[in-house]
Protein backbone atom coordinates (compact mmCIF):
# COMPACT_ATOMS: atom_id res chain seq x y z
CA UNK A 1 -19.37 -95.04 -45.33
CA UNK A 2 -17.76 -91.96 -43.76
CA UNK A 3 -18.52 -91.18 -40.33
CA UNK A 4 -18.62 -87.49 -38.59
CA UNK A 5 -17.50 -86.81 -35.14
CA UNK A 6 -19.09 -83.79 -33.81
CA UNK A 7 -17.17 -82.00 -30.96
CA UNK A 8 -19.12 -81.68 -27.59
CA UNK A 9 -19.99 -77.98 -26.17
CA UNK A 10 -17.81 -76.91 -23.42
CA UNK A 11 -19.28 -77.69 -20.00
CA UNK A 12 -19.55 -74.62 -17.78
CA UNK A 13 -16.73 -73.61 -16.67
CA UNK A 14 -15.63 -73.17 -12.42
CA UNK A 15 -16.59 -69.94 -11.09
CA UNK A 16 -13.88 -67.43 -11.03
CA UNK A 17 -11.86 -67.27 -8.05
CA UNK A 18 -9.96 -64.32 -6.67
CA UNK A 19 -9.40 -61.40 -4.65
CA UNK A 20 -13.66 -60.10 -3.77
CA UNK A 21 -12.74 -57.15 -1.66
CA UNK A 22 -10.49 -54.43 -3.26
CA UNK A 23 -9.72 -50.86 -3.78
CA UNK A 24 -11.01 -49.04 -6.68
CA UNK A 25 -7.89 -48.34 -8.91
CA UNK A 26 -6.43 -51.70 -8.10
CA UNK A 27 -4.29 -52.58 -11.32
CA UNK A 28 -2.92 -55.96 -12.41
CA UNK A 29 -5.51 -58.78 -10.01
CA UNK A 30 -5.69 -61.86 -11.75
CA UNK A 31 -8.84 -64.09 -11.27
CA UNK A 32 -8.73 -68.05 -12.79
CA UNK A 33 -11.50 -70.38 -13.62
CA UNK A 34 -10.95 -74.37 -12.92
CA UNK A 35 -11.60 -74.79 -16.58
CA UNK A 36 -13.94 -76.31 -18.60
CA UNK A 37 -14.23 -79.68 -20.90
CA UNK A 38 -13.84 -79.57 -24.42
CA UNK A 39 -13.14 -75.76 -24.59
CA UNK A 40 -10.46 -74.31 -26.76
CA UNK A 41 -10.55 -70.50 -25.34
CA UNK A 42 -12.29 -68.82 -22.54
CA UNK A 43 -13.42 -65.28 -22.98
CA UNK A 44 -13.63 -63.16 -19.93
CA UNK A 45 -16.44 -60.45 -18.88
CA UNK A 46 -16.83 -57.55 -16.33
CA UNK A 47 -19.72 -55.68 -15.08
CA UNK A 48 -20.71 -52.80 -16.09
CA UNK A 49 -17.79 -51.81 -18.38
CA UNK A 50 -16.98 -48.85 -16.14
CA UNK A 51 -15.79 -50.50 -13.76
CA UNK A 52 -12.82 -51.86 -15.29
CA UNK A 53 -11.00 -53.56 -17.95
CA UNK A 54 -10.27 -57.35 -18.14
CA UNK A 55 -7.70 -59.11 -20.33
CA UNK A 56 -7.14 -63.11 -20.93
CA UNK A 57 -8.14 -65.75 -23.39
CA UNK A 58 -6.98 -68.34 -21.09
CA UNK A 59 -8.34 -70.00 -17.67
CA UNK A 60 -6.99 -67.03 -16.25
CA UNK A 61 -8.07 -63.25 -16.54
CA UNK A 62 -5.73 -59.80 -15.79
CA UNK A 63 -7.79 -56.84 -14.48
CA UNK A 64 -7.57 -53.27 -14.03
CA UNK A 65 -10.09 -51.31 -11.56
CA UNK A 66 -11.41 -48.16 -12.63
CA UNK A 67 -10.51 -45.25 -10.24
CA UNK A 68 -13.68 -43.89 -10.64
CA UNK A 69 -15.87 -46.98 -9.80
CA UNK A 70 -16.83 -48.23 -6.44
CA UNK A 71 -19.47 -50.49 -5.35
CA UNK A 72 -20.00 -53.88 -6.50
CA UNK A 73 -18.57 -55.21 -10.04
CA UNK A 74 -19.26 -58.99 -11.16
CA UNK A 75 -16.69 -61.26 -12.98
CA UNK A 76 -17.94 -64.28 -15.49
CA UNK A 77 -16.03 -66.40 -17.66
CA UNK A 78 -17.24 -67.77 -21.35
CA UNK A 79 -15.56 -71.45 -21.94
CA UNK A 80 -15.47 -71.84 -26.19
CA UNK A 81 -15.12 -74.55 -29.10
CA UNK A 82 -16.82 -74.41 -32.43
CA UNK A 83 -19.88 -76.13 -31.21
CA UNK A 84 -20.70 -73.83 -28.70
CA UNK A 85 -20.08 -71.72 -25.55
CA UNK A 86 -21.09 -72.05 -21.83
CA UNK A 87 -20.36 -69.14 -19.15
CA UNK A 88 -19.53 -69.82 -15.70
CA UNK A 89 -21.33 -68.70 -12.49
CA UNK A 90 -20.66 -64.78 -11.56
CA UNK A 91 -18.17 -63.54 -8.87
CA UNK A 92 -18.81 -60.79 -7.24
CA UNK A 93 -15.99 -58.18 -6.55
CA UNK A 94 -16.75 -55.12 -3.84
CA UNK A 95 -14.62 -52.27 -4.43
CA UNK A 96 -13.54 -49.85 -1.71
CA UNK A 97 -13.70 -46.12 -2.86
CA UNK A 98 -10.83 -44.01 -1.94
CA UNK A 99 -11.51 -41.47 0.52
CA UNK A 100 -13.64 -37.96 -1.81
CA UNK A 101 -11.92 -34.30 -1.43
CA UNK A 102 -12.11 -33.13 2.36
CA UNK A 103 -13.93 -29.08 2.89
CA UNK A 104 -11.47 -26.39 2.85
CA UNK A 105 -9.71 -25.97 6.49
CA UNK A 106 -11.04 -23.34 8.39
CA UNK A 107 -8.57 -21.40 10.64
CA UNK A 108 -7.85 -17.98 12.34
CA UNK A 109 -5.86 -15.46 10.36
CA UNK A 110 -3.57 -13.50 10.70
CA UNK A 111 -1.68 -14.95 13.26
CA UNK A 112 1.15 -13.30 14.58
CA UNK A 113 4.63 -14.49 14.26
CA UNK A 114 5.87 -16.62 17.65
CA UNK A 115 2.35 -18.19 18.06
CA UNK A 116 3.22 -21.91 19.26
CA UNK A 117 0.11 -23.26 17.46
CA UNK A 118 -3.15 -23.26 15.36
CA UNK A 119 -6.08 -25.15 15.58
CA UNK A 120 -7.24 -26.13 11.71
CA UNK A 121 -10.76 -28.12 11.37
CA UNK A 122 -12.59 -29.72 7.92
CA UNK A 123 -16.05 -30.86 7.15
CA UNK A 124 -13.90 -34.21 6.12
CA UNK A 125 -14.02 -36.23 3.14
CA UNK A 126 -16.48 -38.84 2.57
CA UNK A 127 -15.38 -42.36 2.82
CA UNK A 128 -12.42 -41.05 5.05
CA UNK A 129 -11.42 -42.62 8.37
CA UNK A 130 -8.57 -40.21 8.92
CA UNK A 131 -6.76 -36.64 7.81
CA UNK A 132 -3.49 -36.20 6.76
CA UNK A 133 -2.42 -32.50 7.59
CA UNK A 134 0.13 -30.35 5.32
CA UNK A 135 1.56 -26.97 5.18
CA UNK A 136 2.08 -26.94 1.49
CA UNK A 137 4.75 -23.68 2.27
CA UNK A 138 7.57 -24.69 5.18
CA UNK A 139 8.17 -28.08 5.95
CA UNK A 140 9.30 -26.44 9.06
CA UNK A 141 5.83 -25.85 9.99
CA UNK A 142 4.31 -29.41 11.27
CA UNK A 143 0.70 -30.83 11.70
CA UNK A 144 -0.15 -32.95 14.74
CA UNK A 145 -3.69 -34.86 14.50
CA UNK A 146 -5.14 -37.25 11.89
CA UNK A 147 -8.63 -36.52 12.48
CA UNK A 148 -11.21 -33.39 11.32
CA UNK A 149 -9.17 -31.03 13.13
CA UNK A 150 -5.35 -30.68 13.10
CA UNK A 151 -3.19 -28.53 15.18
CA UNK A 152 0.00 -26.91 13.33
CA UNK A 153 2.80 -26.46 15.45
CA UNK A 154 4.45 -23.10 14.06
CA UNK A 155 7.91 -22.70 12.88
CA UNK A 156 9.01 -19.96 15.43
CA UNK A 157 10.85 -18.16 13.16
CA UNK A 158 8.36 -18.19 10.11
CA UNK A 159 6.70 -15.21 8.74
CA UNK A 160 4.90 -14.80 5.60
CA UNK A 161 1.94 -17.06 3.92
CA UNK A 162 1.45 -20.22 4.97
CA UNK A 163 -0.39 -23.06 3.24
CA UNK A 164 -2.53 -25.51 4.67
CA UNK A 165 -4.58 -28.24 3.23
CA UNK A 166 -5.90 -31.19 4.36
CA UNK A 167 -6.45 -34.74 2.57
CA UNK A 168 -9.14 -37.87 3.52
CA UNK A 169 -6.92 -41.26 3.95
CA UNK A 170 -8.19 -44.92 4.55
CA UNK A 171 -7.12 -48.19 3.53
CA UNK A 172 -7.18 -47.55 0.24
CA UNK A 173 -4.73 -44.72 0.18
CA UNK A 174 -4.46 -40.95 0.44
CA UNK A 175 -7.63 -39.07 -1.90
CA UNK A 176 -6.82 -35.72 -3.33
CA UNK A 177 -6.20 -32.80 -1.25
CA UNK A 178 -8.88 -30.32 -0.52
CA UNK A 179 -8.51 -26.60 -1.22
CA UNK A 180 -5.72 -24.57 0.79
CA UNK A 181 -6.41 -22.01 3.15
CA UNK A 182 -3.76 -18.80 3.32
CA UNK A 183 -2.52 -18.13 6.41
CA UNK A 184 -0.40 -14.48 7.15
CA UNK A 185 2.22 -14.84 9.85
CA UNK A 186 2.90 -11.50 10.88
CA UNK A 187 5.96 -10.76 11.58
CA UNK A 188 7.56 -8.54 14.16
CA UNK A 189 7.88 -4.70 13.65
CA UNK A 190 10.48 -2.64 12.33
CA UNK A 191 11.50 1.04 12.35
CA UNK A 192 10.05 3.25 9.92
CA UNK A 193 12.49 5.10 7.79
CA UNK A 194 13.36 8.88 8.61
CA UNK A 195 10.81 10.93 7.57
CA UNK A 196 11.85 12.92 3.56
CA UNK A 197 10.03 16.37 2.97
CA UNK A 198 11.65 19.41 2.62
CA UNK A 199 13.79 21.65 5.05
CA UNK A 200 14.17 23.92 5.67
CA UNK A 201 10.86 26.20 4.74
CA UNK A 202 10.50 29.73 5.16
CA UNK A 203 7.38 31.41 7.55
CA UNK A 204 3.99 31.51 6.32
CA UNK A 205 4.14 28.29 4.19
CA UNK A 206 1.16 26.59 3.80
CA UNK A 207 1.45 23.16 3.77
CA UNK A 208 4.13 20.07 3.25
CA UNK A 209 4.27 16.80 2.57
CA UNK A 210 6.57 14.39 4.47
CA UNK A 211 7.05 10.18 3.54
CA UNK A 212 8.33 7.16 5.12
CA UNK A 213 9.26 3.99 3.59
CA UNK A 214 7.72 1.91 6.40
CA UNK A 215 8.56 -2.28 7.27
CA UNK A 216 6.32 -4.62 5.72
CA UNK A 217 3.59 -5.73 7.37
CA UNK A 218 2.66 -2.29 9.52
CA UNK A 219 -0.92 -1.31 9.13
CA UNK A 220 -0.88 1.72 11.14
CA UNK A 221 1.36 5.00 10.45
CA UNK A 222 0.81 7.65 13.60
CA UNK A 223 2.59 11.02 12.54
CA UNK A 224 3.92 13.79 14.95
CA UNK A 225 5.10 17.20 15.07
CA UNK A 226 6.57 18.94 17.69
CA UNK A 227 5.69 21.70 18.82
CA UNK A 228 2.32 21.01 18.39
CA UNK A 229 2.20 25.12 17.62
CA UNK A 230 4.19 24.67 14.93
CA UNK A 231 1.11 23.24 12.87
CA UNK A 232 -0.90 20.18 12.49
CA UNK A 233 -0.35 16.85 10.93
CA UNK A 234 -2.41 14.55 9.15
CA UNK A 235 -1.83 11.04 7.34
CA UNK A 236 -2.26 7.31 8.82
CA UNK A 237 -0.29 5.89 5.79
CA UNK A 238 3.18 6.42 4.07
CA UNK A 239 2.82 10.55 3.50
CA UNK A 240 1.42 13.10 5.75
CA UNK A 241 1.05 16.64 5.14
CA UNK A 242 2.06 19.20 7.70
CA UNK A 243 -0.34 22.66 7.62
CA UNK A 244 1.59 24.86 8.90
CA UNK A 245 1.00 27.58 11.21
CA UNK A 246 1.53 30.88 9.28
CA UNK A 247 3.39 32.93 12.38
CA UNK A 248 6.03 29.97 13.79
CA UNK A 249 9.50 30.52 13.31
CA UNK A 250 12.04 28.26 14.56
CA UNK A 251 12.81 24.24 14.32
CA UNK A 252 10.38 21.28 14.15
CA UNK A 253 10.76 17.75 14.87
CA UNK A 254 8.52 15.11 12.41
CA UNK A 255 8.81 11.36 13.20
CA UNK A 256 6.33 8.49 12.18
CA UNK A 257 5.40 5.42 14.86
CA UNK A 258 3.95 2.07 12.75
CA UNK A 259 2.05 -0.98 14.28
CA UNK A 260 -0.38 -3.25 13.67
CA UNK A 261 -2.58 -6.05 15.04
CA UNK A 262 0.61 -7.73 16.53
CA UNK A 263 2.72 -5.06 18.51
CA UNK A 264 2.06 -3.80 22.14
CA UNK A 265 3.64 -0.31 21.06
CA UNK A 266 4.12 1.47 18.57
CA UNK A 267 8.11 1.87 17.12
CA UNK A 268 9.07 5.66 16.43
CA UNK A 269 10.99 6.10 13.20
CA UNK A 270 14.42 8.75 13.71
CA UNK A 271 13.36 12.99 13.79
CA UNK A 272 13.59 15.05 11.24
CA UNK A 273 14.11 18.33 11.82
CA UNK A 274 12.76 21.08 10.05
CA UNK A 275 13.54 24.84 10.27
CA UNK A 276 11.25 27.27 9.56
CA UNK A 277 13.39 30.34 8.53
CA UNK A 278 11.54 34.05 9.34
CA UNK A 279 10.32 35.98 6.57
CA UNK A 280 12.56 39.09 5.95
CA UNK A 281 10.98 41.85 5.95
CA UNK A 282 10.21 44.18 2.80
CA UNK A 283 13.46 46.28 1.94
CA UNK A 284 13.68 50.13 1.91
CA UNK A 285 16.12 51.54 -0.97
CA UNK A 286 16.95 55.22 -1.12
CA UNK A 287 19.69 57.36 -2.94
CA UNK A 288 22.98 58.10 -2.47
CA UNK A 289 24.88 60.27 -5.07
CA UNK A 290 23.69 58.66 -8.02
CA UNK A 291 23.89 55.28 -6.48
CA UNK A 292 20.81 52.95 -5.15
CA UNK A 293 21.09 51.83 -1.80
CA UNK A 294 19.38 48.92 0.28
CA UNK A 295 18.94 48.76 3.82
CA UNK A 296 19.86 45.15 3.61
CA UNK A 297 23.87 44.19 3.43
CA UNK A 298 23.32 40.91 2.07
CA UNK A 299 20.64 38.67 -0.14
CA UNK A 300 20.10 41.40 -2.37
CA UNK A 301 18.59 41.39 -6.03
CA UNK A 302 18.06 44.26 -7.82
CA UNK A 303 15.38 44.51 -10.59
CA UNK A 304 14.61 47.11 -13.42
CA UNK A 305 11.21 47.73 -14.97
CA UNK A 306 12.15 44.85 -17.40
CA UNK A 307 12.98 42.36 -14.75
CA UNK A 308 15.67 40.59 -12.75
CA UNK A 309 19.18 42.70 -13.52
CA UNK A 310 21.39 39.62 -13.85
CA UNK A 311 25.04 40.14 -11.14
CA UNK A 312 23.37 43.02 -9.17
CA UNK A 313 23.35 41.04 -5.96
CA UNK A 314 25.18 43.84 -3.41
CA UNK A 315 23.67 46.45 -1.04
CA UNK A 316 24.50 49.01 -3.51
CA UNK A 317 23.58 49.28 -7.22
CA UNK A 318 24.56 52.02 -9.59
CA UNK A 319 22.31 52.80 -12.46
CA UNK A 320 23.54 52.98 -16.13
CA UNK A 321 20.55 53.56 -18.04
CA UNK A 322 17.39 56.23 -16.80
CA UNK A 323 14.14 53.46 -15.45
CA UNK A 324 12.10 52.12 -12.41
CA UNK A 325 14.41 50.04 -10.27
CA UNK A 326 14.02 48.33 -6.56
CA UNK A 327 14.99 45.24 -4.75
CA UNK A 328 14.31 41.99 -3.27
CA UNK A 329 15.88 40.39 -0.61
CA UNK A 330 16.59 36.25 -0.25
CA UNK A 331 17.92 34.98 3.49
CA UNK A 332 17.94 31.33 4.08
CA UNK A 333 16.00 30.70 1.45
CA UNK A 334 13.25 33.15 2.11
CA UNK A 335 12.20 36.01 0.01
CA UNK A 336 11.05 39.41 0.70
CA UNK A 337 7.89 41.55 -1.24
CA UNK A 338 9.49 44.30 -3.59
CA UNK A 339 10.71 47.34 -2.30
CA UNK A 340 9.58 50.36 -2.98
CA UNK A 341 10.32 51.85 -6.32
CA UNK A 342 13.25 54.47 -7.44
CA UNK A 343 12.75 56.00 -10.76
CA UNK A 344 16.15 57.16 -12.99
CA UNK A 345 15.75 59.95 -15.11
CA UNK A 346 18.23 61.56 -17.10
CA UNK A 347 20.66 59.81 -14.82
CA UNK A 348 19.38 61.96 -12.18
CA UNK A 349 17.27 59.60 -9.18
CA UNK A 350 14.75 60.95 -7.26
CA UNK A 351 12.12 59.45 -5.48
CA UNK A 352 8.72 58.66 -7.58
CA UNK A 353 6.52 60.21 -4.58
CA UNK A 354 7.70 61.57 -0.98
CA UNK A 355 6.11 59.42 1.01
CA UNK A 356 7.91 60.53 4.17
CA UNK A 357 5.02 62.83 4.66
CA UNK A 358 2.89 59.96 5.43
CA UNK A 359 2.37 58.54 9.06
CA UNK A 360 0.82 55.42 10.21
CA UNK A 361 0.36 54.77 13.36
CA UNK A 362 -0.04 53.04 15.91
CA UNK A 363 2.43 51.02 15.18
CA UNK A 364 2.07 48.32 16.23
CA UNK A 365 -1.51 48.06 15.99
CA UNK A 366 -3.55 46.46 18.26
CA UNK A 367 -7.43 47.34 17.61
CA UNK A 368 -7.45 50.05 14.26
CA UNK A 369 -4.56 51.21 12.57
CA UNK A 370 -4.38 55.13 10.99
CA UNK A 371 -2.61 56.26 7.89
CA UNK A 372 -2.80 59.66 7.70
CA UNK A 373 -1.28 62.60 4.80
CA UNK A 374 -1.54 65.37 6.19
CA UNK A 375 -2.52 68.52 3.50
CA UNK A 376 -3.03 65.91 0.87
CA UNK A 377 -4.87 66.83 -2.27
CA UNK A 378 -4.39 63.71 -4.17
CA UNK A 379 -6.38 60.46 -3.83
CA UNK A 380 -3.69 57.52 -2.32
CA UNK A 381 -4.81 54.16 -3.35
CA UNK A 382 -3.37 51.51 -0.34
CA UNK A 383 -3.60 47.77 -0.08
CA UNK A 384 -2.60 45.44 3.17
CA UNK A 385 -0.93 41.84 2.59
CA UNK A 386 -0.25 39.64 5.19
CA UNK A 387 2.81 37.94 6.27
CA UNK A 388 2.07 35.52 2.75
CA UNK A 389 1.94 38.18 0.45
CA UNK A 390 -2.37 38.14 -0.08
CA UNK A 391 -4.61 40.91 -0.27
CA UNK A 392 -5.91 41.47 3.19
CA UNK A 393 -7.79 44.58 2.78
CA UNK A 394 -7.62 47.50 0.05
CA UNK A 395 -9.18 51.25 0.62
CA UNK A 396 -8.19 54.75 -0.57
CA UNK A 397 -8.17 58.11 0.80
CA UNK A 398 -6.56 61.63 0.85
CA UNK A 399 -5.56 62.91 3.90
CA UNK A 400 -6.57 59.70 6.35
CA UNK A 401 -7.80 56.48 6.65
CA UNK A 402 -8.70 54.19 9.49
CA UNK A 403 -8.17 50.15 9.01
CA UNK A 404 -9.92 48.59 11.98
CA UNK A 405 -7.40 45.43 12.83
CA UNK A 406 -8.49 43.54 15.67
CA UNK A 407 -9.65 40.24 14.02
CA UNK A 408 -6.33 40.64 12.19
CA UNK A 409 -3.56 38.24 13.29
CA UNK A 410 -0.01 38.58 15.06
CA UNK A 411 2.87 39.01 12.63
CA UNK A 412 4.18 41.50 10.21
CA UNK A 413 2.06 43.22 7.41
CA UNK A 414 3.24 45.73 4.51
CA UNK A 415 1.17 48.04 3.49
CA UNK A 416 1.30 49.33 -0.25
CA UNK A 417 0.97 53.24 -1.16
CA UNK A 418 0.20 53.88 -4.40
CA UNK A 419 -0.30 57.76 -5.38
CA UNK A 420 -0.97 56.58 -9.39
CA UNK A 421 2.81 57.93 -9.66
CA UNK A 422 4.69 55.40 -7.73
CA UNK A 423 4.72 53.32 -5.03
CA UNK A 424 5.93 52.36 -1.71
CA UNK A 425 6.09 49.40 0.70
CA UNK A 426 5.58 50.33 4.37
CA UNK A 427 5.81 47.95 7.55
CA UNK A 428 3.21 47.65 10.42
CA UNK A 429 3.41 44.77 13.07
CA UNK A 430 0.19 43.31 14.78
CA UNK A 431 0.36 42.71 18.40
């Protein structure tokens, strides 16, 4: 008769053994059982799942920690044959978390460049029993302090953006780093360029517009112009514009100062110097045997009824075809209103309308002006421009008119006389 032999089940095996109090993360910790009778494999179990994985068929088990489980986990072991399985008695395993991401620092800025030191403070990480402090920008820049607040100790020669975060250490490690804070370091001031605009200008411009390049890191542009009668200027930035007083004459100085939150003073940029040339005044042209003569020797430019008469640049001009010819005169870059008007006909010039009968007076003017044509018949249309060339005032009459002028200002003023014939420009000065 045949006998069967039936294998025993495994007794339980010994309850794991190993390291109980870890950080979470922990790779490679090996945990072994004392075995078990009769078994032929061991399988080995961790819980929960998430807390890591566990390897081993044998009376000994590999595992790896989760990095995102902490608390407590529990190792078992599962002894094996074919007539049965018994587990062993649970271990339990604590593990540590790492320290959690710290607040974002909280600092002054800007700062200005020199400063010996900042003061830098977090709301901490949890599970953190100290700080390590970084400047993520200059390694020249170093933290002293391992707790919620950390003083940098400045780089005295840094300027720029600096970068500080903070991370939560304990015996575990170093957690991540919380999120950075920008610090400016401003640096120290530099000279503003030279004022660019354009010089010189003639009198009775209106306004101009001057730039600097400026240093980085100035916040603050004061402009100036001297002599303050010269005009005014306006602009806390790059450009300023100058308005310019319409009666000056002579040269102006234009520098720029920048700051900002860092500099005792204010540093002046170099002058620029600007000259504001005078206005000629309006040119008289009579005749001369056939030839057309200014009372200007130089700057001239003669013009006929169809325009600018290209080379006809001297004090003298000699018509070769019959028309309606003055001039206008350009000094230092200023320009005069058009003279008054000779007509050529049949080669033969002659004034478009004596005018010579005409007075004004006074002259200057100080409270009312009088333009008077004595035994006129004909109506004489007149207009006044100021120093700028605009209409002023406009008024006809036949033998006089009275302009009152006391809200008119100082300078020169031409007056236009137009008969419907022809024309003429006349000077009067306000004092």
């Amino acid at each position: 008769m045949v006998q069967h032999v039936f294998a025993q089940v495994p007794t339980q095996p010994g309850t794991p053994t190993g390291d109980t109090l870890i950080c979470q993360n922990d790779s490679n910790r090996t945990y072994v059982t004392s075995g078990s009778a009769n078994a032929t494999s061991y399988h080995w179990v961790i819980s929960p799942v998430s807390a890591g994985t566990i390897s081993g068929t044998g009376t000994a088990g590999t595992v790896d920690w989760s990095v995102f489980f902490s608390g407590t986990a529990q190792i078992s072991v599962t002894a094996i044959n074919a007539s049965g399985q018994t587990s062993s008695q649970i271990l339990n395993v604590v593990l540590k978390p790492l320290p959690g991401k710290p607040g974002t620092p909280v600092g002054v800025t800007p700062i200005c460049v020199g400063t010996l030191s900042s003061d830098f403070t977090t709301t901490g990480g949890t599970n953190a029993t100290s700080y390590l402090w970084k400047d993520l920008t200059d390694t020249l820049n170093t933290f002293s302090g391992t707790g919620a607040t950390g003083t940098l100790i400045w780089n005295p020669t840094f300027s720029g953006v600096a970068r500080v975060v903070v991370y939560g250490v304990n015996s575990c490690g170093v957690g991540p780093n919380s999120d950075s804070i920008m610090i400016s370091v401003v640096p120290s001031l530099t000279l503003p360029t030279t004022p660019a605009g354009p010089s010189p200008l003639c009198q009775g411009t209106d306004t101009s517009v001057y730039t600097t390049t400026g240093p980085n890191f100035a916040t603050n542009y004061q402009w100036h112009i001297l002599p303050p009668a010269a005009g005014t200027i306006g602009g806390t930035g790059l450009t300023a514009t100058v308005h310019w007083l319409s009666n000056y004459i002579g040269t102006v100085k234009i520098f720029v100062a920048d700051s900002n939150s860092c500099a005792s003073s204010a540093l002046s940029s170099d002058t620029l110097f600007v000259v504001l040339n005078p206005t000629p005044l309006t040119p008289i042209i009579t005749d001369n045997g056939n030839v057309l003569h200014s009372d200007y020797a130089t700057g001239n430019q003669w013009y006929d009824q169809n325009g600018i008469i290209v080379g006809a640049i001297y004090q003298n001009y000699t018509p070769s075809t019959n028309g309606d010819y003055y001039v206008m005169v350009t000094l230092n870059g200023c320009s005069t209103l058009a003279s008054n008007t000779i007509q050529v006909l049949g080669m033969n010039i002659q004034f478009v309308e004596n005018y010579n009968a005409i007075q004004i007076y006074p002259n200057p003017a100080s409270e009312e002006l009088t333009i008077e044509a004595k035994s006129n018949n004909d109506k004489i249309e007149f207009e006044i421009l100021n120093p700028q060339g605009q209409l002023i005032y406009k008024e006809s009459f036949i033998e006089k008119a009275t302009v009152q002028t006391r809200n008119f200002a100082k300078g020169v003023y031409i007056i236009k006389l137009d008969d419907g014939r022809g024309f003429e420009f006349r000077k009067m000065v306000k004092e």
